[in-house]
PDB file of N, CA and C in Angstrom:
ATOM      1  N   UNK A   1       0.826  -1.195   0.000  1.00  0.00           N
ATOM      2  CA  UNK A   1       0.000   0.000   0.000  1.00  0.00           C
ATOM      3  C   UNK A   1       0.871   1.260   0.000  1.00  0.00           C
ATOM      4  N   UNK A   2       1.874   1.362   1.248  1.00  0.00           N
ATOM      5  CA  UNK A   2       2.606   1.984   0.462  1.00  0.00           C
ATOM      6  C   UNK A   2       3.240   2.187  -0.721  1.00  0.00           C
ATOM      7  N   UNK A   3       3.624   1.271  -1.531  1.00  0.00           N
ATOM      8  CA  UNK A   3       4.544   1.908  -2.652  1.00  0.00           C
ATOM      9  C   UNK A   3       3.280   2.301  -3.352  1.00  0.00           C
ATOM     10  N   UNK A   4       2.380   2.165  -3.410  1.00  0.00           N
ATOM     11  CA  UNK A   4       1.338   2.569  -4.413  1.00  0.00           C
ATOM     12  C   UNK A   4       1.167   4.204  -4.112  1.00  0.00           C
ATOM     13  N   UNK A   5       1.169   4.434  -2.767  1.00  0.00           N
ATOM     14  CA  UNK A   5       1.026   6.045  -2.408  1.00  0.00           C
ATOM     15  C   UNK A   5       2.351   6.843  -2.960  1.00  0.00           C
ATOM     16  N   UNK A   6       3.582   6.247  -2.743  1.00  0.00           N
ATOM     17  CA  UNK A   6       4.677   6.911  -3.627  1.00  0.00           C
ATOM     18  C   UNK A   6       4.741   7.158  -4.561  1.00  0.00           C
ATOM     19  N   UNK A   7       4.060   5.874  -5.344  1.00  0.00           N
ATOM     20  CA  UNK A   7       3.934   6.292  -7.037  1.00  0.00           C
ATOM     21  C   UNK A   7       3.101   6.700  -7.292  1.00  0.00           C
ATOM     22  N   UNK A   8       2.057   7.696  -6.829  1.00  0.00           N
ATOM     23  CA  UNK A   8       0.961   8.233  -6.763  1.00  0.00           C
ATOM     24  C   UNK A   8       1.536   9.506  -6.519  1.00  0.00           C
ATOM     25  N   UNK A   9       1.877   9.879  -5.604  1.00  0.00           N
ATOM     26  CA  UNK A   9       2.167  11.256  -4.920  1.00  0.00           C
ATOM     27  C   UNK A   9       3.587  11.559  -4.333  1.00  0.00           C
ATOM     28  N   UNK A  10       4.485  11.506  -5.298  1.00  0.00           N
ATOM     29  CA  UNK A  10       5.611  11.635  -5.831  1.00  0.00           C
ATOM     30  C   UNK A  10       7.136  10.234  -6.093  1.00  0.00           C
ATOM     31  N   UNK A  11       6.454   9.653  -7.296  1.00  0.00           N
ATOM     32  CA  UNK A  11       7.382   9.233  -7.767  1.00  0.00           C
ATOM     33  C   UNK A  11       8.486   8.213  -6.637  1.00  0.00           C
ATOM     34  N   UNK A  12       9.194   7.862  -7.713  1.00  0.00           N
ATOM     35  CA  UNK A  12      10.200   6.754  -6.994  1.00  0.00           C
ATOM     36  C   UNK A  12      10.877   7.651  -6.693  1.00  0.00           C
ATOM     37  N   UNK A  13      11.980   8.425  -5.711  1.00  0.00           N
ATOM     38  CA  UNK A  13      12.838   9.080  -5.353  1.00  0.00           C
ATOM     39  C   UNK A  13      13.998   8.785  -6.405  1.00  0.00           C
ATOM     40  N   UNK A  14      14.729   7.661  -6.263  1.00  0.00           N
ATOM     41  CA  UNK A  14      15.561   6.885  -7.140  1.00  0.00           C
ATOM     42  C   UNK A  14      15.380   7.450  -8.917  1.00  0.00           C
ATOM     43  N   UNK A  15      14.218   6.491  -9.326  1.00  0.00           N
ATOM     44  CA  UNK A  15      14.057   7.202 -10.758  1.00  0.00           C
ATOM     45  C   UNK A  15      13.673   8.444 -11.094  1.00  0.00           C
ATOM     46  N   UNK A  16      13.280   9.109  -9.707  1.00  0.00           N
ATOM     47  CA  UNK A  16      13.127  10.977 -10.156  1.00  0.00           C
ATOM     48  C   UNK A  16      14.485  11.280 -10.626  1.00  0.00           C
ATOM     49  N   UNK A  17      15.572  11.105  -9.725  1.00  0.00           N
ATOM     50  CA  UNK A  17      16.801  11.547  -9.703  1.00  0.00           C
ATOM     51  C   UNK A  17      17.119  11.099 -10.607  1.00  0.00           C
ATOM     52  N   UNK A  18      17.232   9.885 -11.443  1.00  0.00           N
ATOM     53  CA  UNK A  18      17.959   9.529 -12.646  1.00  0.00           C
ATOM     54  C   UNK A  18      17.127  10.071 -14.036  1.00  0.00           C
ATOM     55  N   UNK A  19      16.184  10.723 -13.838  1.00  0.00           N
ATOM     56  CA  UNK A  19      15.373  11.407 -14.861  1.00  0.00           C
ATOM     57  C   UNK A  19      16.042  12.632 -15.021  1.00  0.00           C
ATOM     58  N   UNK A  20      15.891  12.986 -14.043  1.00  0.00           N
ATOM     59  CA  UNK A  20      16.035  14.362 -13.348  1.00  0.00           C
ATOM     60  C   UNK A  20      17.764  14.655 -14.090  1.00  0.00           C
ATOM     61  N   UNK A  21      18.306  13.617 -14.079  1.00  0.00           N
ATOM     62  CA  UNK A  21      19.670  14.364 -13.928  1.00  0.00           C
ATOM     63  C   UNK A  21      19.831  13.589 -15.948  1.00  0.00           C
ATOM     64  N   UNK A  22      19.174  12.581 -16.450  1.00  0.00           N
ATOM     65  CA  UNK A  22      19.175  13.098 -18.003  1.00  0.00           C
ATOM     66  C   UNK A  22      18.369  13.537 -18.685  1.00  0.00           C
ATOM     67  N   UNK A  23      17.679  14.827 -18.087  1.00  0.00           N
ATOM     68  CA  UNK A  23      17.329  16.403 -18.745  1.00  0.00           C
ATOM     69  C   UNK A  23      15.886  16.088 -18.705  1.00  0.00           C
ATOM     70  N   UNK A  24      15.472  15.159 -17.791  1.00  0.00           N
ATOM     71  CA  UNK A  24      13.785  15.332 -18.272  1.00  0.00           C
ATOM     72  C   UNK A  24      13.095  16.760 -18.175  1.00  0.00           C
ATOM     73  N   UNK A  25      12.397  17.074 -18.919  1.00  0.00           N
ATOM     74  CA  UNK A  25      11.194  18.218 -19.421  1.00  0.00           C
ATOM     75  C   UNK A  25      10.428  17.947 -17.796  1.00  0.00           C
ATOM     76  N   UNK A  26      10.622  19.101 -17.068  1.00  0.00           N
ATOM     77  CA  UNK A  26       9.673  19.421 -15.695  1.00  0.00           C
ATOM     78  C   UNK A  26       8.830  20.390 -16.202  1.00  0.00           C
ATOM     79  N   UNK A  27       6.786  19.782 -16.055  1.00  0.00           N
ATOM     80  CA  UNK A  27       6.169  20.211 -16.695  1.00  0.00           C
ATOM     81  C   UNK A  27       5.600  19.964 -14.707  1.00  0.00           C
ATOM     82  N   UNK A  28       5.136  22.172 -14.960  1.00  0.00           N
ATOM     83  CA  UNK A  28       4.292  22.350 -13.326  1.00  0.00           C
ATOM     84  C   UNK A  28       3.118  22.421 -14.236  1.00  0.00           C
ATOM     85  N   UNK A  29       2.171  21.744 -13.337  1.00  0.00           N
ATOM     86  CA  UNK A  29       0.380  21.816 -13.548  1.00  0.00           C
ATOM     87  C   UNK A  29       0.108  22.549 -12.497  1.00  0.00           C
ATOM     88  N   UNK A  30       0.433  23.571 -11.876  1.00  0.00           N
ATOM     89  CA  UNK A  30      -0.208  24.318 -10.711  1.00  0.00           C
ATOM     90  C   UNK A  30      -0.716  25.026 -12.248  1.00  0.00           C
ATOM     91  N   UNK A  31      -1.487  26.216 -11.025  1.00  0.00           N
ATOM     92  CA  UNK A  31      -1.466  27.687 -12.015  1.00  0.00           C
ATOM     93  C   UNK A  31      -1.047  28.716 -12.174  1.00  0.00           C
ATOM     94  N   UNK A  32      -1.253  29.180 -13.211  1.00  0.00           N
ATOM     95  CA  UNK A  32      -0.170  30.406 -13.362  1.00  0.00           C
ATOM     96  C   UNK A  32       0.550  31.059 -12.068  1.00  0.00           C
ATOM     97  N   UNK A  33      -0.793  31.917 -11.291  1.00  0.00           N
ATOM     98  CA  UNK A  33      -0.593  32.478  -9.842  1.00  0.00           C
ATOM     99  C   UNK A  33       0.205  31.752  -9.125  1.00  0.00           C
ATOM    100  N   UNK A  34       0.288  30.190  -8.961  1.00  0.00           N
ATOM    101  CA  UNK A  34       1.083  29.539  -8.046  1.00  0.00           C
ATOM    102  C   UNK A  34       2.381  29.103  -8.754  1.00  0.00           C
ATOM    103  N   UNK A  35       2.499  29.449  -9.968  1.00  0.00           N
ATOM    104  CA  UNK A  35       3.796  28.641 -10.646  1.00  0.00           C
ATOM    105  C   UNK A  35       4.545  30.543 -10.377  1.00  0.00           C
ATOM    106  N   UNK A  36       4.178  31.764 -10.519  1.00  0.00           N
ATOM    107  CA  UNK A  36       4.527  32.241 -10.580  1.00  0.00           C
ATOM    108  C   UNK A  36       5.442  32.741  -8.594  1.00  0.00           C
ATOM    109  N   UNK A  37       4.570  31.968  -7.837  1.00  0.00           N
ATOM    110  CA  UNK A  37       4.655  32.217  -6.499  1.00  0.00           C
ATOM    111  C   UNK A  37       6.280  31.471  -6.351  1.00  0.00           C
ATOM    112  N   UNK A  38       6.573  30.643  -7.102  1.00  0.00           N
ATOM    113  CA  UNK A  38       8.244  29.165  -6.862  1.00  0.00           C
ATOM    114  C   UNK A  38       7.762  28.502  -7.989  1.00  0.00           C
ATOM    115  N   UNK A  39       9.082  28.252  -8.477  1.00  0.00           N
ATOM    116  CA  UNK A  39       8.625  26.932  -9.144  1.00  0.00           C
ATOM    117  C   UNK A  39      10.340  26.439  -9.214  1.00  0.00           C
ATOM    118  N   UNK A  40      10.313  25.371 -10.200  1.00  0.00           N
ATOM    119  CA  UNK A  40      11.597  24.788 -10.359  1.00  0.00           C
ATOM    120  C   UNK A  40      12.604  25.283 -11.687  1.00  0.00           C
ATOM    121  N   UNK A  41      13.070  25.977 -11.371  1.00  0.00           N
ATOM    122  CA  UNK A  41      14.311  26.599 -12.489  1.00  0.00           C
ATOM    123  C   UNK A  41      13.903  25.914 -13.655  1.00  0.00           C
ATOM    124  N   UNK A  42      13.719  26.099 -14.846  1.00  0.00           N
ATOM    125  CA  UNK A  42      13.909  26.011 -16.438  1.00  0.00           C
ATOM    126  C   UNK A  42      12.447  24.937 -16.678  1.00  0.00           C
ATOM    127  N   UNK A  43      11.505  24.798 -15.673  1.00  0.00           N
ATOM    128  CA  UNK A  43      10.134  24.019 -15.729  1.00  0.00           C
ATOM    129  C   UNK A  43       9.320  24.601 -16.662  1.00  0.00           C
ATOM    130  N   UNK A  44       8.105  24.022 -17.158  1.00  0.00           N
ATOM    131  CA  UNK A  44       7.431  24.530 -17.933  1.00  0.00           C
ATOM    132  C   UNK A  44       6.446  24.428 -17.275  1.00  0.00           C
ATOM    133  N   UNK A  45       5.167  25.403 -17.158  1.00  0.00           N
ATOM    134  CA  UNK A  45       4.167  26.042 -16.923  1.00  0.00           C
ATOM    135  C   UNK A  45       2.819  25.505 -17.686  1.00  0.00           C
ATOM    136  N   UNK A  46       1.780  24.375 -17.693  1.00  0.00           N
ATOM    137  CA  UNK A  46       0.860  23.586 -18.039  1.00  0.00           C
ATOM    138  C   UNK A  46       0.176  23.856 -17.255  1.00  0.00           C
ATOM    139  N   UNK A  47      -1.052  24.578 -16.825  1.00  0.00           N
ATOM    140  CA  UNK A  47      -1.989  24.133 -15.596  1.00  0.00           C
ATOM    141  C   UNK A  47      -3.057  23.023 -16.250  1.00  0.00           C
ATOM    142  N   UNK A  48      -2.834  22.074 -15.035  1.00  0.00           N
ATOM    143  CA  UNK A  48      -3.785  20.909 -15.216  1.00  0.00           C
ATOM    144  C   UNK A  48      -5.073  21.004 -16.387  1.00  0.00           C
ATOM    145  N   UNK A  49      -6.079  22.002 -16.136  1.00  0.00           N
ATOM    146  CA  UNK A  49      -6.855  22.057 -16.485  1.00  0.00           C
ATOM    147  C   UNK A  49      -6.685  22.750 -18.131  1.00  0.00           C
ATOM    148  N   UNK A  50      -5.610  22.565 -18.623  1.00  0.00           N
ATOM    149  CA  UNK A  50      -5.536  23.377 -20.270  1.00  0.00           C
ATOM    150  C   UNK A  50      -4.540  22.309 -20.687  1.00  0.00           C
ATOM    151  N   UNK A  51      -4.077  21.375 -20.189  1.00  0.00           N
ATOM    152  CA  UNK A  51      -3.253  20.173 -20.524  1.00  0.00           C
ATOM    153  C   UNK A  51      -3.271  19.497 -21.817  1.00  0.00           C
ATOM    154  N   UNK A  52      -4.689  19.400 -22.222  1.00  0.00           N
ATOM    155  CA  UNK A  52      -5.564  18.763 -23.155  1.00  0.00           C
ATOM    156  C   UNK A  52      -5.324  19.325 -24.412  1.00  0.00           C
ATOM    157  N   UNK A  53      -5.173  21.056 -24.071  1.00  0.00           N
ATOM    158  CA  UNK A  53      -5.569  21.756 -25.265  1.00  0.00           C
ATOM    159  C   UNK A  53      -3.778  21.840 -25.845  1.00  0.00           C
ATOM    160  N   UNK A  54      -2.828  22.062 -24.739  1.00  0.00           N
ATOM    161  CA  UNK A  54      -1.455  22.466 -25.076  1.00  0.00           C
ATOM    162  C   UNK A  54      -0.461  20.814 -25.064  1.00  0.00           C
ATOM    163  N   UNK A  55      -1.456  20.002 -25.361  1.00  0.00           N
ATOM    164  CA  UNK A  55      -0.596  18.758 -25.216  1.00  0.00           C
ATOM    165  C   UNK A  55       0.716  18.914 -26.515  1.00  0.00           C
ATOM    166  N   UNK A  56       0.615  19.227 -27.351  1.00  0.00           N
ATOM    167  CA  UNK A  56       1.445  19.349 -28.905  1.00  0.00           C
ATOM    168  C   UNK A  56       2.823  20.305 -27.759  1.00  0.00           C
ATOM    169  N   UNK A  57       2.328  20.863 -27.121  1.00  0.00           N
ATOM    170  CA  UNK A  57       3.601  21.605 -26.715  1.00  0.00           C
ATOM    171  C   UNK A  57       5.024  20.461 -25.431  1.00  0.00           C
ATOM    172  N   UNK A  58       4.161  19.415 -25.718  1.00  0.00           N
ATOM    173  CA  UNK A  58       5.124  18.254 -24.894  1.00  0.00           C
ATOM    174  C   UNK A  58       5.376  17.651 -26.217  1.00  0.00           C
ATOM    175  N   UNK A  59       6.606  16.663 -26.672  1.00  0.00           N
ATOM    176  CA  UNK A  59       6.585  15.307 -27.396  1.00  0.00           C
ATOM    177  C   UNK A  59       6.446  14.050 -26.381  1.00  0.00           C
ATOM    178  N   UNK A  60       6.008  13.457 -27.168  1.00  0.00           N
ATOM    179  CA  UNK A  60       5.856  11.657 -26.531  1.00  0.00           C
ATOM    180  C   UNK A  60       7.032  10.863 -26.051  1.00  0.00           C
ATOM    181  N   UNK A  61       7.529  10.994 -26.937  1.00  0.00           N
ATOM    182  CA  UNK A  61       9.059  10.268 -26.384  1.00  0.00           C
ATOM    183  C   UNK A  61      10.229  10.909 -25.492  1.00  0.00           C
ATOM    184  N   UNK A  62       9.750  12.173 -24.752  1.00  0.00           N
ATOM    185  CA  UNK A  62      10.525  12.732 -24.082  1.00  0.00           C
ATOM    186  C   UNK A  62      10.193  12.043 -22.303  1.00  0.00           C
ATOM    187  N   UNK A  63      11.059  12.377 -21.967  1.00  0.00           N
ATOM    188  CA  UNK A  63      11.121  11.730 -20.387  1.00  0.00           C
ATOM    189  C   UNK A  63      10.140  13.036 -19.632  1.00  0.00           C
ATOM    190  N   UNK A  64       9.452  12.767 -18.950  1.00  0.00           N
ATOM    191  CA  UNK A  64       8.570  13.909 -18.783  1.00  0.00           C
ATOM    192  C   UNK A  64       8.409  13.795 -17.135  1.00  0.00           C
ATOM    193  N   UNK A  65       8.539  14.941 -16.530  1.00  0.00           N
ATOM    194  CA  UNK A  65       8.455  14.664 -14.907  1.00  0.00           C
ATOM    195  C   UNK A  65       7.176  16.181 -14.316  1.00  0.00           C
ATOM    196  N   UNK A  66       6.556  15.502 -13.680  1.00  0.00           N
ATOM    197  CA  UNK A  66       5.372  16.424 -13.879  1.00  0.00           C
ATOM    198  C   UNK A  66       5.511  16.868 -11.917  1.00  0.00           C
ATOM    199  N   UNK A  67       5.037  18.454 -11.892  1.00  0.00           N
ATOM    200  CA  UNK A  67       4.732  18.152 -10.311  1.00  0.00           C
ATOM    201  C   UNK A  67       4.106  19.326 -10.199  1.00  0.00           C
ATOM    202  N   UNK A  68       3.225  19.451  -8.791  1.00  0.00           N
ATOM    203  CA  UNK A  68       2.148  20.621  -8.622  1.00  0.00           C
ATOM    204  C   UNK A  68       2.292  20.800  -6.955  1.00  0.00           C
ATOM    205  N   UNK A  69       1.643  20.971  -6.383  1.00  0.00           N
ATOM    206  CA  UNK A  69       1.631  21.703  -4.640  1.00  0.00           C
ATOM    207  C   UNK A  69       2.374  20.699  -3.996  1.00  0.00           C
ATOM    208  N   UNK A  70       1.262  19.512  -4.660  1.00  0.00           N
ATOM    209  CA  UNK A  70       1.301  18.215  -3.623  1.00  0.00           C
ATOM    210  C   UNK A  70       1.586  16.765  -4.018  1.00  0.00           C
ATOM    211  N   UNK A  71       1.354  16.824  -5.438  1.00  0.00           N
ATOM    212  CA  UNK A  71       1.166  15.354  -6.043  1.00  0.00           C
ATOM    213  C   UNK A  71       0.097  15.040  -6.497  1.00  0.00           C
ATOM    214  N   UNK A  72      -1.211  15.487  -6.190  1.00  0.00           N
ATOM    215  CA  UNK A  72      -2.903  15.217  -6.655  1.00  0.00           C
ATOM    216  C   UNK A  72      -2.547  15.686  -7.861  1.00  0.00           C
ATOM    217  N   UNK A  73      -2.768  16.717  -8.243  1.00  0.00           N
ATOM    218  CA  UNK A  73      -2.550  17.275  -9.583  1.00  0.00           C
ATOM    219  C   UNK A  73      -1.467  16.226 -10.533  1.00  0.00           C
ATOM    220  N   UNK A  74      -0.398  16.623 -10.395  1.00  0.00           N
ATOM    221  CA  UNK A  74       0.458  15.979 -11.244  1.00  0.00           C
ATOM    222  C   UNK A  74       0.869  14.980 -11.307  1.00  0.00           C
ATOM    223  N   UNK A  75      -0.337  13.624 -10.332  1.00  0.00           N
ATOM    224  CA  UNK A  75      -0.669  12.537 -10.528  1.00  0.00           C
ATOM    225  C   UNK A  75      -1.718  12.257 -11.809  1.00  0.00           C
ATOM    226  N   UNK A  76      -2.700  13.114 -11.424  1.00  0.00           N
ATOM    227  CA  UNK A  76      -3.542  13.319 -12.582  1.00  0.00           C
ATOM    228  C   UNK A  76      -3.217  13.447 -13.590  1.00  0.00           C
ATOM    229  N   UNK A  77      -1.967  14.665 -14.228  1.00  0.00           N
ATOM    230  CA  UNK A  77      -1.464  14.575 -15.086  1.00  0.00           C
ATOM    231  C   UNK A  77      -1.031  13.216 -15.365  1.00  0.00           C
ATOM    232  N   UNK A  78      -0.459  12.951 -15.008  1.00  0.00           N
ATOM    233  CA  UNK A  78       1.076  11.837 -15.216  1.00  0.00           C
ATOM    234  C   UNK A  78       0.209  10.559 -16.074  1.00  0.00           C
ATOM    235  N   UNK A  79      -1.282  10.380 -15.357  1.00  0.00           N
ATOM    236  CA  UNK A  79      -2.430   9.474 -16.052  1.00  0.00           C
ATOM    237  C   UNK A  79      -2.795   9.637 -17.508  1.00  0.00           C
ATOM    238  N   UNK A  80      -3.531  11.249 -16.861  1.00  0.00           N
ATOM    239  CA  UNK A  80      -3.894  11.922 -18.508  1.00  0.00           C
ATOM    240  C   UNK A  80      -2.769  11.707 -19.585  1.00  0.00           C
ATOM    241  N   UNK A  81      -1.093  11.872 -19.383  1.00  0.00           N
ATOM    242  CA  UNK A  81      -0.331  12.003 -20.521  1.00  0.00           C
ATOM    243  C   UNK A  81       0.059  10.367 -20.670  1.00  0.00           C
ATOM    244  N   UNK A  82      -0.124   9.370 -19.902  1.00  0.00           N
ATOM    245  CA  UNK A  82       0.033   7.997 -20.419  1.00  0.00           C
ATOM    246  C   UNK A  82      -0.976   7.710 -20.963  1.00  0.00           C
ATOM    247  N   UNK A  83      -2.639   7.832 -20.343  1.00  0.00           N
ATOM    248  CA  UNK A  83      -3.611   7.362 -21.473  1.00  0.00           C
ATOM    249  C   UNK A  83      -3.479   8.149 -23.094  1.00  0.00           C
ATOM    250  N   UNK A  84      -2.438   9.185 -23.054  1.00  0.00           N
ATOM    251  CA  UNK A  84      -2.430  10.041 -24.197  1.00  0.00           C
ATOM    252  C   UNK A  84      -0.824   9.214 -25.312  1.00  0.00           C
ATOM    253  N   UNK A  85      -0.361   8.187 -24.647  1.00  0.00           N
ATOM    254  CA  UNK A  85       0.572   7.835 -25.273  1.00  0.00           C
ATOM    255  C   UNK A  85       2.003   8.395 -24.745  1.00  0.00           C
ATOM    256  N   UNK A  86       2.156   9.162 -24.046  1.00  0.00           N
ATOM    257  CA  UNK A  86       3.895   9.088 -23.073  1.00  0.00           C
ATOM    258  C   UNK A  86       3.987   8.052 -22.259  1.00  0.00           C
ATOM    259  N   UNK A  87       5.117   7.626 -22.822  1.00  0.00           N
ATOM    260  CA  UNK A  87       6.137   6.029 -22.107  1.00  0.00           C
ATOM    261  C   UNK A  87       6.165   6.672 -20.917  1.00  0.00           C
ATOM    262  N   UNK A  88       7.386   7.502 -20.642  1.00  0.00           N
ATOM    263  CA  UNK A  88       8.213   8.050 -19.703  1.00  0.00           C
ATOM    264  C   UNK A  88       7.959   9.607 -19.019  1.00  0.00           C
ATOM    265  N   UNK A  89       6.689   9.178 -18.190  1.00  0.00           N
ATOM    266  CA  UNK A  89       6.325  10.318 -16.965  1.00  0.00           C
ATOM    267  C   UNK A  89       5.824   9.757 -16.035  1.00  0.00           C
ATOM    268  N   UNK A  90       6.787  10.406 -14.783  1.00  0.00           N
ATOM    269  CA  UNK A  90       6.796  10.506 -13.606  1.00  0.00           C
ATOM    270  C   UNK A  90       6.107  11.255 -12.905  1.00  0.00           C
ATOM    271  N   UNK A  91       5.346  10.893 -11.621  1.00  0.00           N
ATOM    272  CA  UNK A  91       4.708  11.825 -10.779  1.00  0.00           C
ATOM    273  C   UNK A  91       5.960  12.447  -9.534  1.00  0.00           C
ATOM    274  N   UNK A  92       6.480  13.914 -10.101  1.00  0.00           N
ATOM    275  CA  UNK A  92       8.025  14.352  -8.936  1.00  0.00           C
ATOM    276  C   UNK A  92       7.122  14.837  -8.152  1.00  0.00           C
ATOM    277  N   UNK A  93       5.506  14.439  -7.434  1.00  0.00           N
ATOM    278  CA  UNK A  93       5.211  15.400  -6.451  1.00  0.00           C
ATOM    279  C   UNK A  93       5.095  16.979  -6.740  1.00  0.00           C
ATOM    280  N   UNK A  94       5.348  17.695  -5.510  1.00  0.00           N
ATOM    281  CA  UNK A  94       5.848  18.960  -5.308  1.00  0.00           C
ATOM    282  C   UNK A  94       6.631  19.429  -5.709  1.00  0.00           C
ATOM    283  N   UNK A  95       6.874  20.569  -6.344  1.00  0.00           N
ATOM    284  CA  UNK A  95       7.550  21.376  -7.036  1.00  0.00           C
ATOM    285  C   UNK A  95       8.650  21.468  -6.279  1.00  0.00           C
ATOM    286  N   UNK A  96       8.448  21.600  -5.126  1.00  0.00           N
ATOM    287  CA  UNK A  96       9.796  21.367  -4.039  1.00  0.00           C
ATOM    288  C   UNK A  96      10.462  20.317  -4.034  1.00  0.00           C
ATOM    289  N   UNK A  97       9.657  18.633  -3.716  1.00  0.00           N
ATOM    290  CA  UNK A  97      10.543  17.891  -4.029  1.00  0.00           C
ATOM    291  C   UNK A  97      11.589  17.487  -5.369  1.00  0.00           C
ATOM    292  N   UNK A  98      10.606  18.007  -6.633  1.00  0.00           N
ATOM    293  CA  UNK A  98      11.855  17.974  -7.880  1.00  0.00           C
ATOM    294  C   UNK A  98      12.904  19.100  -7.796  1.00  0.00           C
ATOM    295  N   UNK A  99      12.707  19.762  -6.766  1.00  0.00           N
ATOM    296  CA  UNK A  99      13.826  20.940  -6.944  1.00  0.00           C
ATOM    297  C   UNK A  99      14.790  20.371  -5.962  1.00  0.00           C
ATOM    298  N   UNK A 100      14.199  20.149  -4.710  1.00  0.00           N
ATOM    299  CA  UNK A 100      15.314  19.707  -4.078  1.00  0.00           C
ATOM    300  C   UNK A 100      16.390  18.157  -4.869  1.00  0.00           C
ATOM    301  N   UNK A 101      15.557  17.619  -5.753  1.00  0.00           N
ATOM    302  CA  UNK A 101      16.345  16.440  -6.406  1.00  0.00           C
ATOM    303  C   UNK A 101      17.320  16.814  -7.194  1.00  0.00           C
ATOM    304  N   UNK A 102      16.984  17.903  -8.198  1.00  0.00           N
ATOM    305  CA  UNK A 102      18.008  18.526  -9.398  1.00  0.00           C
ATOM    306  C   UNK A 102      18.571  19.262  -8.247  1.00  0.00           C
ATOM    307  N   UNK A 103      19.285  18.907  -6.940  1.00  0.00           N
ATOM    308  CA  UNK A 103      19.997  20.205  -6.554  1.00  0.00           C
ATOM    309  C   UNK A 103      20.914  18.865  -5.426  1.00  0.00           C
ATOM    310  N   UNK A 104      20.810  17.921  -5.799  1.00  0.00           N
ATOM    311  CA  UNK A 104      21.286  16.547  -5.055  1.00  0.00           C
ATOM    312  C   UNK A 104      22.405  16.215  -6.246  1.00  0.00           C
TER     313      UNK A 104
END
């Protein structure tokens, strides 16, 4: 039960970091207001709810690491972009925890 909550609400620690460190695309689903409040150096800016419409602005075969406040959100994502055909996305949680990883 646990590992299911990890990979739910942020990722394997382990494979964040090995994403993390060959260049995956950090896509925040907060919103604007809150991506503009912190976010993670060189991330891209998706809020959850327009995901659908700006999907062309991700590719498929890129390693993709998604994160929002808490993990709800960019769990959601991480679903939405596999039922959409991405292999390789991760739920990094909190915008904090992928920052503190690219800084390990």
């Amino acid at each position: 039960m646990l590992s299911m909550f990890k990979k739910l609400f942020g990722g394997e620690n382990g494979q964040l970091k090995d994403v993390l460190s060959q260049g995956a695309v950090v896509v925040d689903v907060r919103t604007a207001e809150e991506f503009s409040e912190g976010h993670v150096s060189g991330s891209v800016n998706i809020p959850l709810d327009q995901l659908q419409a700006k999907i062309q602005e991700l590719k498929k075969d890129d390693k993709i690491v998604v994160c929002c406040r808490s993990g709800n959100r960019s769990g959601q994502a991480m679903h939405f972009l596999q039922a959409q055909g991405f292999t390789s996305v991760i739920n990094g949680g909190s915008w904090q925890n992928v920052n503190a990883h690219l800084k390990k």
